[in-house]
Protein backbone atom coordinates (compact mmCIF):
# COMPACT_ATOMS: atom_id res chain seq x y z
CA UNK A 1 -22.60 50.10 -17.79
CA UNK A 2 -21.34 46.68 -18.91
CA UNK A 3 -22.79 43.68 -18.09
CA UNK A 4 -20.81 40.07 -17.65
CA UNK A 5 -22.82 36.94 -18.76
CA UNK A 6 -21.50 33.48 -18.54
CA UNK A 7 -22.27 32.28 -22.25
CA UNK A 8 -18.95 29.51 -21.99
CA UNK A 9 -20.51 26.27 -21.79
CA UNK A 10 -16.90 25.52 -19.97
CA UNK A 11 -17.95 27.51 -17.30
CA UNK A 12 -19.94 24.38 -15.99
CA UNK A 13 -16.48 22.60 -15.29
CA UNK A 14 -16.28 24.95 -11.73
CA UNK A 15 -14.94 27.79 -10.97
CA UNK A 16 -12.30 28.66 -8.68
CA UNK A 17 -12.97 31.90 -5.79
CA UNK A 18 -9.92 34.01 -5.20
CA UNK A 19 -10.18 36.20 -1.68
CA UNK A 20 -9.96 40.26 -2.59
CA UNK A 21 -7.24 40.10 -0.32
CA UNK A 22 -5.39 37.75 -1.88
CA UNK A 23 -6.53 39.00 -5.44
CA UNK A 24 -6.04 42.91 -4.74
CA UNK A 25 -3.09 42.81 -2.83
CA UNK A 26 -0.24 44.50 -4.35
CA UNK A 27 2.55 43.63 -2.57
CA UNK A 28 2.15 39.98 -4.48
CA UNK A 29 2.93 39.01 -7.90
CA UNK A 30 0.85 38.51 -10.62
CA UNK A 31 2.29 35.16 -10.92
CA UNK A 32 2.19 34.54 -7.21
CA UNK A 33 -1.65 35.22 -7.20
CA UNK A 34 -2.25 32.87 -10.49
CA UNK A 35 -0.27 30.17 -8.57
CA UNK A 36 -2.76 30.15 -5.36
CA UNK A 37 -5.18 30.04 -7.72
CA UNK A 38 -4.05 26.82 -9.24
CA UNK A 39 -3.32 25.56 -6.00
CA UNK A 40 -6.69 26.38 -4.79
CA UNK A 41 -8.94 25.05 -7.68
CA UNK A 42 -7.23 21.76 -6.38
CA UNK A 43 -7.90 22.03 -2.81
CA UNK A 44 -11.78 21.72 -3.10
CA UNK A 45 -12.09 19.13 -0.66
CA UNK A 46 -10.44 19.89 2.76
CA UNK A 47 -8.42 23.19 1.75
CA UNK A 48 -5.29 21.48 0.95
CA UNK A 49 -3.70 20.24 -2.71
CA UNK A 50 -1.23 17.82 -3.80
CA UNK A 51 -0.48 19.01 -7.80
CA UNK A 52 3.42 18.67 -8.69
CA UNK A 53 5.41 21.83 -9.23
CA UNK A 54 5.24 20.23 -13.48
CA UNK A 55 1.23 20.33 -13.12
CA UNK A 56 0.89 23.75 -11.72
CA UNK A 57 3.91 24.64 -14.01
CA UNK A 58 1.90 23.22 -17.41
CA UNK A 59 -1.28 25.13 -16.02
CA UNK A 60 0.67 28.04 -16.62
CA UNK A 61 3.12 27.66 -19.23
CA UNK A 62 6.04 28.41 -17.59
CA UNK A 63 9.25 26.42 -15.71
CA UNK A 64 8.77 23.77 -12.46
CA UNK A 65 11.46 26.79 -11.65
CA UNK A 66 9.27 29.57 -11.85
CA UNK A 67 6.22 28.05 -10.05
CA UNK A 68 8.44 27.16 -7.32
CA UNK A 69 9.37 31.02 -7.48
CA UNK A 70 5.72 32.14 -6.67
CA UNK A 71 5.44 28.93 -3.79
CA UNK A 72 7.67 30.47 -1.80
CA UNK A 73 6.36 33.93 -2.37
CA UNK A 74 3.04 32.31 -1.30
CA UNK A 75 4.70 30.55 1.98
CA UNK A 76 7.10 33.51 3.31
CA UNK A 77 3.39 36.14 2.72
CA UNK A 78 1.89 33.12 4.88
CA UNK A 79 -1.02 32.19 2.82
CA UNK A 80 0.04 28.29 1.82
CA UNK A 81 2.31 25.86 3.82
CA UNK A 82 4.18 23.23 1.69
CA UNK A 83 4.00 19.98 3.63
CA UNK A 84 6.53 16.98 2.56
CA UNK A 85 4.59 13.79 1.48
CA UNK A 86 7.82 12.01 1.22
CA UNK A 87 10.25 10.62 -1.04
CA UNK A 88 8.92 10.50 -4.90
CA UNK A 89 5.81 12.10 -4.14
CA UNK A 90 4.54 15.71 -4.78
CA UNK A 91 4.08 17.84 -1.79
CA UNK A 92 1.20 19.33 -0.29
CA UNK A 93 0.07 22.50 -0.14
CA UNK A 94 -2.07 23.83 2.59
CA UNK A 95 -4.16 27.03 1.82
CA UNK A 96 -3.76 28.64 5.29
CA UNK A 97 -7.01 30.70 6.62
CA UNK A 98 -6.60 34.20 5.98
CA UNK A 99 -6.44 36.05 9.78
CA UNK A 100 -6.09 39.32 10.55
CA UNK A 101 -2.42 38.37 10.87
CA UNK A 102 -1.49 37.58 7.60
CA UNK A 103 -4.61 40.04 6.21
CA UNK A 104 -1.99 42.66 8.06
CA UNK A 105 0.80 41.07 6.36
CA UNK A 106 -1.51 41.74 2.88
CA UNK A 107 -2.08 44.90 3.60
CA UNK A 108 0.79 46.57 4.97
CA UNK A 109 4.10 44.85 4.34
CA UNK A 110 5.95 46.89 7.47
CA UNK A 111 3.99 43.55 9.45
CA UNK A 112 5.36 41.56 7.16
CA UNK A 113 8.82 40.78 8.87
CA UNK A 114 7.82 39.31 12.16
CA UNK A 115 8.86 35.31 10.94
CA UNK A 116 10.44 36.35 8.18
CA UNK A 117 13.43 34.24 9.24
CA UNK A 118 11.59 30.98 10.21
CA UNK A 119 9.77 31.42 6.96
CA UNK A 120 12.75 31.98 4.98
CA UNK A 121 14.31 29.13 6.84
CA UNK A 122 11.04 26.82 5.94
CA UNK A 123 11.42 27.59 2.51
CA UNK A 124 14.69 27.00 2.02
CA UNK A 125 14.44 23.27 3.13
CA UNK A 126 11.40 22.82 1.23
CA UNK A 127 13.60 23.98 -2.14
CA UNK A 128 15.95 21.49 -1.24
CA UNK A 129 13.68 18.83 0.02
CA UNK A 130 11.81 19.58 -3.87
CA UNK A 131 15.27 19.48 -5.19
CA UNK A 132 15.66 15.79 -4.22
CA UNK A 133 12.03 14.76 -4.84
CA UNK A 134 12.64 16.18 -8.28
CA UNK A 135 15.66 13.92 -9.21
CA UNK A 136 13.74 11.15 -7.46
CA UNK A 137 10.53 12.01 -9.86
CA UNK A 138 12.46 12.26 -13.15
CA UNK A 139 14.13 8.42 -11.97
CA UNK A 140 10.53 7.70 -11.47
CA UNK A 141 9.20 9.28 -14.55
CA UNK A 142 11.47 7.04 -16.62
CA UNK A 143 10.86 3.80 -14.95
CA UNK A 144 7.32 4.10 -15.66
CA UNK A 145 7.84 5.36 -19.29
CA UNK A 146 9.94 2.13 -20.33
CA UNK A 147 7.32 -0.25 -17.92
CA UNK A 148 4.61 1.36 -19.99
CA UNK A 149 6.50 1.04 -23.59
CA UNK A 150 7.65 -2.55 -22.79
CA UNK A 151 3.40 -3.40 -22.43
CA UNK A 152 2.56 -1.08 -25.63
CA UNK A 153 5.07 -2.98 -27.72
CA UNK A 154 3.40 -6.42 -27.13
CA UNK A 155 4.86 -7.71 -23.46
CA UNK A 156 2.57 -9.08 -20.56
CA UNK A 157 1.70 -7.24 -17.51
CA UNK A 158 3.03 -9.00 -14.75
CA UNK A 159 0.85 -10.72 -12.22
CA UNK A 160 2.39 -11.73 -9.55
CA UNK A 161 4.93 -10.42 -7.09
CA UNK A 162 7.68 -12.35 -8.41
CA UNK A 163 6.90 -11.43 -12.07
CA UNK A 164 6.24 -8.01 -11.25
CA UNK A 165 10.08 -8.35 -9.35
CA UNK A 166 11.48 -9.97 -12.90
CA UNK A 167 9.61 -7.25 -14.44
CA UNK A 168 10.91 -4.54 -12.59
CA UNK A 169 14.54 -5.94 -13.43
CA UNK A 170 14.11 -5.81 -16.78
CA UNK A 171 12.73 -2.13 -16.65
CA UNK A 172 15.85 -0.97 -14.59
CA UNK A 173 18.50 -2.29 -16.54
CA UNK A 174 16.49 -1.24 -19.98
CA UNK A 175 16.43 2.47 -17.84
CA UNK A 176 20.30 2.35 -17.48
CA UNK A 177 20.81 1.96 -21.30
CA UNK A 178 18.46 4.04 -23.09
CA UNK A 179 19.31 7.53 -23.65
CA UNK A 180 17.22 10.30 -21.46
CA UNK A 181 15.92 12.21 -24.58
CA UNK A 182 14.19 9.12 -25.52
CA UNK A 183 10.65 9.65 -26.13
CA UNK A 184 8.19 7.03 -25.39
CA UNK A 185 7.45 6.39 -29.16
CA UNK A 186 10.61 6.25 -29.49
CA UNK A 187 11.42 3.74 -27.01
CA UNK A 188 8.53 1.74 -28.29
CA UNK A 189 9.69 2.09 -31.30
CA UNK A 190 13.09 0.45 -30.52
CA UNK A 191 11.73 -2.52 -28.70
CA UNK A 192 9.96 -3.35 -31.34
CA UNK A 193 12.40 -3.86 -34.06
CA UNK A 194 14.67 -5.68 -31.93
CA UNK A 195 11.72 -8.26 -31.89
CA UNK A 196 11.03 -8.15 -35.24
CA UNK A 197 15.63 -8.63 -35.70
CA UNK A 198 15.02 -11.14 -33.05
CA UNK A 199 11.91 -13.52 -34.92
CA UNK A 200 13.71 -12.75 -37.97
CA UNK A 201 16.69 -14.32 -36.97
CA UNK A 202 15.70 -17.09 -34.35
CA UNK A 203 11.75 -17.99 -35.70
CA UNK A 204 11.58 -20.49 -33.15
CA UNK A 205 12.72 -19.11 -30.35
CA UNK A 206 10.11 -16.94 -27.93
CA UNK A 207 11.21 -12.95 -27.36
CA UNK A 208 11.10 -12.51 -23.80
CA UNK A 209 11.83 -9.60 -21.71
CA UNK A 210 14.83 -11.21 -20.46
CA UNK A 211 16.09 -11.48 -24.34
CA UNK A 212 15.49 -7.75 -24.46
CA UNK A 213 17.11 -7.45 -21.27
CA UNK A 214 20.30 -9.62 -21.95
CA UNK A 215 20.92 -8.93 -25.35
CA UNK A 216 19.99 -5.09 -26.26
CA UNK A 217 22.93 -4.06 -27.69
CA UNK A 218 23.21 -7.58 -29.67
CA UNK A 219 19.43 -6.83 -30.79
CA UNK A 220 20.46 -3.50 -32.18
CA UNK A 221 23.48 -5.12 -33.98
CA UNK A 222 20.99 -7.10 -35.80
CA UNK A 223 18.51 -4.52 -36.41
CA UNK A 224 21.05 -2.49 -38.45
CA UNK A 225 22.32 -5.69 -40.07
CA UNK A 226 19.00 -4.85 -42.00
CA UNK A 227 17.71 -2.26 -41.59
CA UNK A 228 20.80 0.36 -41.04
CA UNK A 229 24.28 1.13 -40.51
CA UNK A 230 25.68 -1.85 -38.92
CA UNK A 231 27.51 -1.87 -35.88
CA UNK A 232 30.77 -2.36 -37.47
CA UNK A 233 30.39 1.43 -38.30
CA UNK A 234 30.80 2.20 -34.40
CA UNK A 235 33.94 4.31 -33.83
CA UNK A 236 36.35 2.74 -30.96
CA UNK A 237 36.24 4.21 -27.21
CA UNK A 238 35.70 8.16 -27.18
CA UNK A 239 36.60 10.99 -25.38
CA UNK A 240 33.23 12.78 -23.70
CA UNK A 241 33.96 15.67 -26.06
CA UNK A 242 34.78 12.99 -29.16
CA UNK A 243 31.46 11.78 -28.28
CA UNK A 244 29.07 14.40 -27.90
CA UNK A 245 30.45 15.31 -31.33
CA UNK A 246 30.20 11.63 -33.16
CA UNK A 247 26.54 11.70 -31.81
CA UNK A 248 25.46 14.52 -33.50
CA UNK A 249 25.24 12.67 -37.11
CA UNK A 250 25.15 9.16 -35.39
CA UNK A 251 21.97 7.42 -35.62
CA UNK A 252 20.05 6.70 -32.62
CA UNK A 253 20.21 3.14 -32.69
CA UNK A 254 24.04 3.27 -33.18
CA UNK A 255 24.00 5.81 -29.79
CA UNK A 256 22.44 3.21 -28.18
CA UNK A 257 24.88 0.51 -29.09
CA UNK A 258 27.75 2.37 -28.56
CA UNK A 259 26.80 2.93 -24.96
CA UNK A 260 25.90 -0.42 -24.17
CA UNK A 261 28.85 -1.06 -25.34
CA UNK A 262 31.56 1.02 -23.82
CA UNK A 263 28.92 1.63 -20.83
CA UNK A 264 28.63 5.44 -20.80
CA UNK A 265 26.04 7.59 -20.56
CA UNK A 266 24.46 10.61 -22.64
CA UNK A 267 27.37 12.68 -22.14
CA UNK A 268 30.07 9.96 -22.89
CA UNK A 269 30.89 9.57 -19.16
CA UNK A 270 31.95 6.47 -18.33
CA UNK A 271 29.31 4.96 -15.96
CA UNK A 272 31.84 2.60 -14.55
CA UNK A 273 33.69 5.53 -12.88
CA UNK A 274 31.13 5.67 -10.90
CA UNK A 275 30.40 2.68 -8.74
């Protein structure tokens, strides 16, 4: 007979309870169980949890894709109801009590088809609502990497509304020109050897954000004027195809010059077509 002692010192972090008739059912995933699970180790204060679809998706080392997968697995068997928070913010999810109509649904899936078209049709709009929130969340994501590199690499936090507004400028139009890929060291990275091309060049003139803002591409011109290939070396207007090539032995700070300068973006699309 074996005997299970908790000897993890971890174990005093919480645990997380799992029903038997969530946990035994076989008519659900394994991944659709681990999911509740995640779900519900968040929901310890009124049954409900608001982790992204990226959280529960890191939990578990697998795709925002997959996890979304289980979710709706989770919604159409009736044990969790996604509830839209709104643009740019993660949804909720509502562990639903477990009744002896969705216990039925658990444990005999020829129940299970009663709502399965409103639940289909509730999941389908939540996939698309997620769809938008994700593009939204990634635009997000990005704005508050580059607001959080331009502080790191020596810049003020803004105080007031109207610097916050100026600010906010700067971090759009800085969003518009650096490449997605870009890490945050990276970005951080950048910024800071424009200044250092900038107080090189003009010692008595103050780097502001709005320098950085106005003059990124002519900041990168003089950082490779030093320190690199200079931007001299930039081929003439591409073809998308011409460009994805070029970029593959181009350095990164040329990339970034050479779209500020024919205004295109990762793929060599013109972002003028556009608007």
């Amino acid at each position: 007979m074996s005997t299970f002692v908790h000897a993890d010192p971890a174990d005093q972090a919480g645990f997380t309870i799992i029903p038997n008739a969530v946990l035994r059912n076989p008519s659900l995933s394994l991944g659709a169980k681990t999911v509740y699970g995640v779900i519900k180790s968040h929901a310890w204060k009124d049954d409900s949890a608001v982790p992204g679809l990226e959280r529960i998706g890191g939990f578990l080392g697998v795709t925002e894709e997959t996890v979304r997968k289980y979710v709706k697995e989770l919604v159409e068997a009736k044990l969790v109801k996604v509830v839209r928070r709104g643009q740019g913010r993660t949804n909720q999810y509502v562990i639903l009590p477990l009744t002896p109509t969705n216990t039925s649904v658990l444990d005999d899936d020829e129940h299970r088809g009663l709502d399965d078209d409103a639940a289909s049709h509730e999941v389908d709009e939540v996939e698309e609502d997620e769809e938008k929130d994700l593009a939204t969340d990634k635009q997000s994501r990005k704005r508050n990497i580059v607001w959080d590199c331009l502080l790191e690499a020596g810049f003020a936090e803004p105080v007031t509304s109207s610097e916050k507004s100026d600010f906010g400028k700067t971090v759009r139009e800085l969003r518009a020109v650096i490449p997605e890929t870009a890490t945050a060291e990276e970005i951080v990275k950048a910024i800071r050897a424009r200044r250092a091309a900038w107080e090189r060049t003009y010692p008595d003139a103050a780097f502001t954000h709005h320098v950085l803002r106005n003059k990124w591409g002519e900041l990168a011109a003089l950082v490779n004027g030093r320190d690199g290939p200079s931007s001299s070396d930039l081929p003439g207007p591409l073809t998308p195809e011409a460009f994805r090539a070029w970029r593959s032995s181009a350095s990164r700070e040329q990339i970034i010059e050479y779209q500020h300068r024919y205004d295109v973006d990762d793929s060599g699309e013109s972002l003028a077509d556009g608007f």
